[in-house]
Protein backbone atom coordinates (compact mmCIF):
# COMPACT_ATOMS: atom_id res chain seq x y z
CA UNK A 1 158.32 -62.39 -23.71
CA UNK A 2 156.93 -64.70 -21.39
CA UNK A 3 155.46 -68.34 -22.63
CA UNK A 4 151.66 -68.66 -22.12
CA UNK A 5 151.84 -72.03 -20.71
CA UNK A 6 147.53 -72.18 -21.35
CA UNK A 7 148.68 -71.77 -24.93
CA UNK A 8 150.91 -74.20 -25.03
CA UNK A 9 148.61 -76.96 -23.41
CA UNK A 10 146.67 -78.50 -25.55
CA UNK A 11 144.21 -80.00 -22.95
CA UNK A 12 143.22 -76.49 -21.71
CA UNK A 13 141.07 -76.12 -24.65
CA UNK A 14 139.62 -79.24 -24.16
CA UNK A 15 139.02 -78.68 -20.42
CA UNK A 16 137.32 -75.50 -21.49
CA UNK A 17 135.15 -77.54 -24.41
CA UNK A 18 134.22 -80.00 -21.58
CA UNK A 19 133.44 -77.63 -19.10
CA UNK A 20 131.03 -75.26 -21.51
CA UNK A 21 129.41 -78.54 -22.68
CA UNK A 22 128.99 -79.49 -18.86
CA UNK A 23 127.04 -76.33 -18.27
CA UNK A 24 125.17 -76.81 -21.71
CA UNK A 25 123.76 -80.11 -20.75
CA UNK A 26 123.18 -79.04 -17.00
CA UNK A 27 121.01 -76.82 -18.15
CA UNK A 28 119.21 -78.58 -20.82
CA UNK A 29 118.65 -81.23 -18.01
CA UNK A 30 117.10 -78.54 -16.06
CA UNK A 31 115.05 -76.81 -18.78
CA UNK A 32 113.33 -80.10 -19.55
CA UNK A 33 112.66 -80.81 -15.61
CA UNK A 34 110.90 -77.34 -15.55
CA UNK A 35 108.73 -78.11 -19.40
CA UNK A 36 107.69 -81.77 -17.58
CA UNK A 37 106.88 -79.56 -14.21
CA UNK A 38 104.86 -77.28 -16.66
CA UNK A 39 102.25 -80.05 -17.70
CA UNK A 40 102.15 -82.31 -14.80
CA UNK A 41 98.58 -81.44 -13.23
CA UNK A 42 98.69 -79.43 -10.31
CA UNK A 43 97.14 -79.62 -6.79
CA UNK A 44 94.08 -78.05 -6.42
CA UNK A 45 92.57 -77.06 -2.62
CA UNK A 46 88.89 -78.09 -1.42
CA UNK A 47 87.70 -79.67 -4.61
CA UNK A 48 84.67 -80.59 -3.10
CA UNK A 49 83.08 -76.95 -2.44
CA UNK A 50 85.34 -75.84 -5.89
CA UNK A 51 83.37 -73.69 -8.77
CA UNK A 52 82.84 -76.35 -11.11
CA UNK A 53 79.87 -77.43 -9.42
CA UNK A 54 78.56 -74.47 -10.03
CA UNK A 55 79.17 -74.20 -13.82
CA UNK A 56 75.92 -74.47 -16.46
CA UNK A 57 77.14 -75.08 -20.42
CA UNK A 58 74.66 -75.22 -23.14
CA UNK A 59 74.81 -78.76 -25.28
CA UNK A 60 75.14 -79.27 -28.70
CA UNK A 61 71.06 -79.63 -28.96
CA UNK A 62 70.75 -76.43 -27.03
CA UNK A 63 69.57 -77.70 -23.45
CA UNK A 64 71.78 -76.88 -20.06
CA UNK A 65 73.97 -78.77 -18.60
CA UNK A 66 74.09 -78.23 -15.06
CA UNK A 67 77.58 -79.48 -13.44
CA UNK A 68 75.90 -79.56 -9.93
CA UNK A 69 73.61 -82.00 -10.76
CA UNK A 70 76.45 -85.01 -11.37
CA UNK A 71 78.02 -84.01 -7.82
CA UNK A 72 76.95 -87.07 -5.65
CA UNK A 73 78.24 -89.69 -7.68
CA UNK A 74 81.67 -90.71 -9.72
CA UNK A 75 82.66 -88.28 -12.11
CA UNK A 76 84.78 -88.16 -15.51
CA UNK A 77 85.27 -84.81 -16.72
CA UNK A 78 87.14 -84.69 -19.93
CA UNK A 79 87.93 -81.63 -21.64
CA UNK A 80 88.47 -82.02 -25.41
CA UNK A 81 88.48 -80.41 -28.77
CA UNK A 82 87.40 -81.78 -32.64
CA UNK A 83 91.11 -80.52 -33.53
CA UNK A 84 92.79 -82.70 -30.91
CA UNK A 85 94.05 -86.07 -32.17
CA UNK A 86 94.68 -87.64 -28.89
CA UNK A 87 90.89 -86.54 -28.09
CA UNK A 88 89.03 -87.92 -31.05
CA UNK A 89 91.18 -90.93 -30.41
CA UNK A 90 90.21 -91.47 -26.48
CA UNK A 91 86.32 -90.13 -27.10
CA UNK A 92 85.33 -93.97 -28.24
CA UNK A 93 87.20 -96.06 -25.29
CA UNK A 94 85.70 -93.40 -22.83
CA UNK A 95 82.10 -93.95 -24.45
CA UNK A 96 82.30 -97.86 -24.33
CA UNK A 97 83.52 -97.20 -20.30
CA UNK A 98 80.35 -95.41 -19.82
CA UNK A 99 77.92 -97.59 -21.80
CA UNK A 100 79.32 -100.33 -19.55
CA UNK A 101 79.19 -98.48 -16.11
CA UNK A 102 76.54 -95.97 -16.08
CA UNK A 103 74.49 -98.35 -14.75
CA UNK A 104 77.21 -98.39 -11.74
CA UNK A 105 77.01 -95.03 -11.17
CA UNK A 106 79.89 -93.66 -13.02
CA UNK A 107 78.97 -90.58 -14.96
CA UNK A 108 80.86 -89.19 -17.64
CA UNK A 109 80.63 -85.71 -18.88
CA UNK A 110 83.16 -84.03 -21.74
CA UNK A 111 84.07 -80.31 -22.01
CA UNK A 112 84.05 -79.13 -25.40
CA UNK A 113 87.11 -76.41 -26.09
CA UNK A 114 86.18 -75.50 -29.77
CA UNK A 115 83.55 -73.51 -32.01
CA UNK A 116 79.74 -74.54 -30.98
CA UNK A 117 79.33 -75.37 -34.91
CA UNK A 118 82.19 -77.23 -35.07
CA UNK A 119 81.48 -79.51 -32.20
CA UNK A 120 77.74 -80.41 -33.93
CA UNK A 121 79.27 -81.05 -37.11
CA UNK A 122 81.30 -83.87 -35.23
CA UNK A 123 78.88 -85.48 -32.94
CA UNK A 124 76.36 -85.63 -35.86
CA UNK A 125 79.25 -87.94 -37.58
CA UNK A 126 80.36 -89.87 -33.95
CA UNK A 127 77.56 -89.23 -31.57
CA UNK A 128 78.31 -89.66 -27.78
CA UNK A 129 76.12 -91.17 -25.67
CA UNK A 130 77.04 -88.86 -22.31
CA UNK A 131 76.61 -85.51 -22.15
CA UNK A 132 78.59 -82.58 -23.96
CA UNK A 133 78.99 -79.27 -22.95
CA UNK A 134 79.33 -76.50 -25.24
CA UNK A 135 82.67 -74.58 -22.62
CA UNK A 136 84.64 -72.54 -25.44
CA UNK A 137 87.78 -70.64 -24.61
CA UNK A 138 85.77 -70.51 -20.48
CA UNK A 139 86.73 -74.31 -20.47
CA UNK A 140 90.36 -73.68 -20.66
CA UNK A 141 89.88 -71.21 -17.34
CA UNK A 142 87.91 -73.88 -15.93
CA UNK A 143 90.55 -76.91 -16.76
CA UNK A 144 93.26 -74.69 -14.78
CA UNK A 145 91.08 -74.15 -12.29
CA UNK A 146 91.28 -77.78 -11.89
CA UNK A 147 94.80 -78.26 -12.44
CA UNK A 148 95.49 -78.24 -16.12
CA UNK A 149 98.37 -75.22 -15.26
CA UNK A 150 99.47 -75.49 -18.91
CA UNK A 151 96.21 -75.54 -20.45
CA UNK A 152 96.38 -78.64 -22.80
CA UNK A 153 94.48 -81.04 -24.19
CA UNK A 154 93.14 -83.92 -23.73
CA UNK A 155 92.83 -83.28 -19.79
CA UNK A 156 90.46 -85.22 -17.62
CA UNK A 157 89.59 -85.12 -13.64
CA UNK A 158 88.84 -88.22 -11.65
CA UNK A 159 85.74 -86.91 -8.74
CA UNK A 160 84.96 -89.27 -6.32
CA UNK A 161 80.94 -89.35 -5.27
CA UNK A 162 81.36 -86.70 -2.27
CA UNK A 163 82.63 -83.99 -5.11
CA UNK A 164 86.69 -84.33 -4.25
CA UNK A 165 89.36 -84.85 -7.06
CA UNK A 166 90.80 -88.64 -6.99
CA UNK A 167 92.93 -88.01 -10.06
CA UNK A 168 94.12 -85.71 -13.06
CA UNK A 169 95.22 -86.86 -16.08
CA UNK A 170 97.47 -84.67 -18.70
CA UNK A 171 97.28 -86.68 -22.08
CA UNK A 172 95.32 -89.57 -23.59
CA UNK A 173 93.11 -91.58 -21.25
CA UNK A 174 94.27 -95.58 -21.49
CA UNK A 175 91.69 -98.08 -20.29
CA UNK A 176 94.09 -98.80 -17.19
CA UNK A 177 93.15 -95.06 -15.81
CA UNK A 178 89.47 -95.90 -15.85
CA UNK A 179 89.89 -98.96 -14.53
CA UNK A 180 91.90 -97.73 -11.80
CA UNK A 181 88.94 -95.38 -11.47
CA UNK A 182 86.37 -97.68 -11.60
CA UNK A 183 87.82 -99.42 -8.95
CA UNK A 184 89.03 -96.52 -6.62
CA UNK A 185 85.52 -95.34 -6.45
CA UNK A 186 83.54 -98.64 -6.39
């Protein structure tokens, strides 16, 4: 009978171990790449002649909101929902940035993903001095029409006054991103 010399090496086995756990982590490695991929906001062509200008949402009080009519000057659009944390916890930072430079010309104008009746019930306990729009499951469409490929929330687009996309922004605002803004489109 012949030896089996594999057998009879002990570091085969751990050459083997090392090399399946090589593999493992090379493709962990690569499975997180393509999750981070997955949310990063993606490009999105002629933003300036793009369908959200188009859009018309009803508001909580039951008026339109026409997105044409806030092309022509700096933009925020923020897409949120009442059963977001992140959201709730960016909606008062975002307010203060537009009590403080509306009179700049930045506009602000958040995209309600949620239940008409639910979104009410909140702005009657934290009101919001910009306007809401009433966008439903049609707001998630519209966000990955915008770039949002993974559909998430909080997401919020940077225009610039002539209707093109400056910025995208997967995640909670910080007051560095709309200072940034503020000053990218001063």
């Amino acid at each position: 009978m012949k030896d089996n010399l594999n057998m009879n090496n002990p570091s085969s086995g751990a050459s083997r171990r090392n090399l399946v756990l090589g593999v493992g982590a090379a493709a962990a490695v690569a499975g997180v790449g393509m999750a981070l991929r997955r949310f990063e906001p993606q490009a999105v062509a002629k933003a300036e002649s793009h369908p959200v200008w188009d859009q018309q949402f009803e508001t909580p009080a039951g008026t339109g909101l026409t997105m044409g009519s806030f092309k022509g000057k700096p933009l925020l659009l923020n897409f949120w929902a009442t059963w977001c944390p992140p959201c709730i916890e960016e909606l008062p930072m975002i307010q203060a940035f537009w009590r403080e430079n509306a009179a700049n010309g930045h506009q602000v104008v958040a995209l309600a993903i949620d239940q008409p009746s639910v979104v009410r019930r909140f702005l009657e306990r934290q009101p919001l001095g910009f306007p809401v729009g009433l966008a439903g499951l049609e707001g998630t469409n519209l966000a990955k029409s915008l770039g949002n490929a993974a559909g998430g929330l909080p997401f919020t687009v940077f225009f610039k006054a002539d209707g093109s996309i400056w910025r995208q922004k997967m995640g909670q605002l910080t007051l560095d991103d709309l200072l940034q803004w503020r000053t990218a489109t001063a």
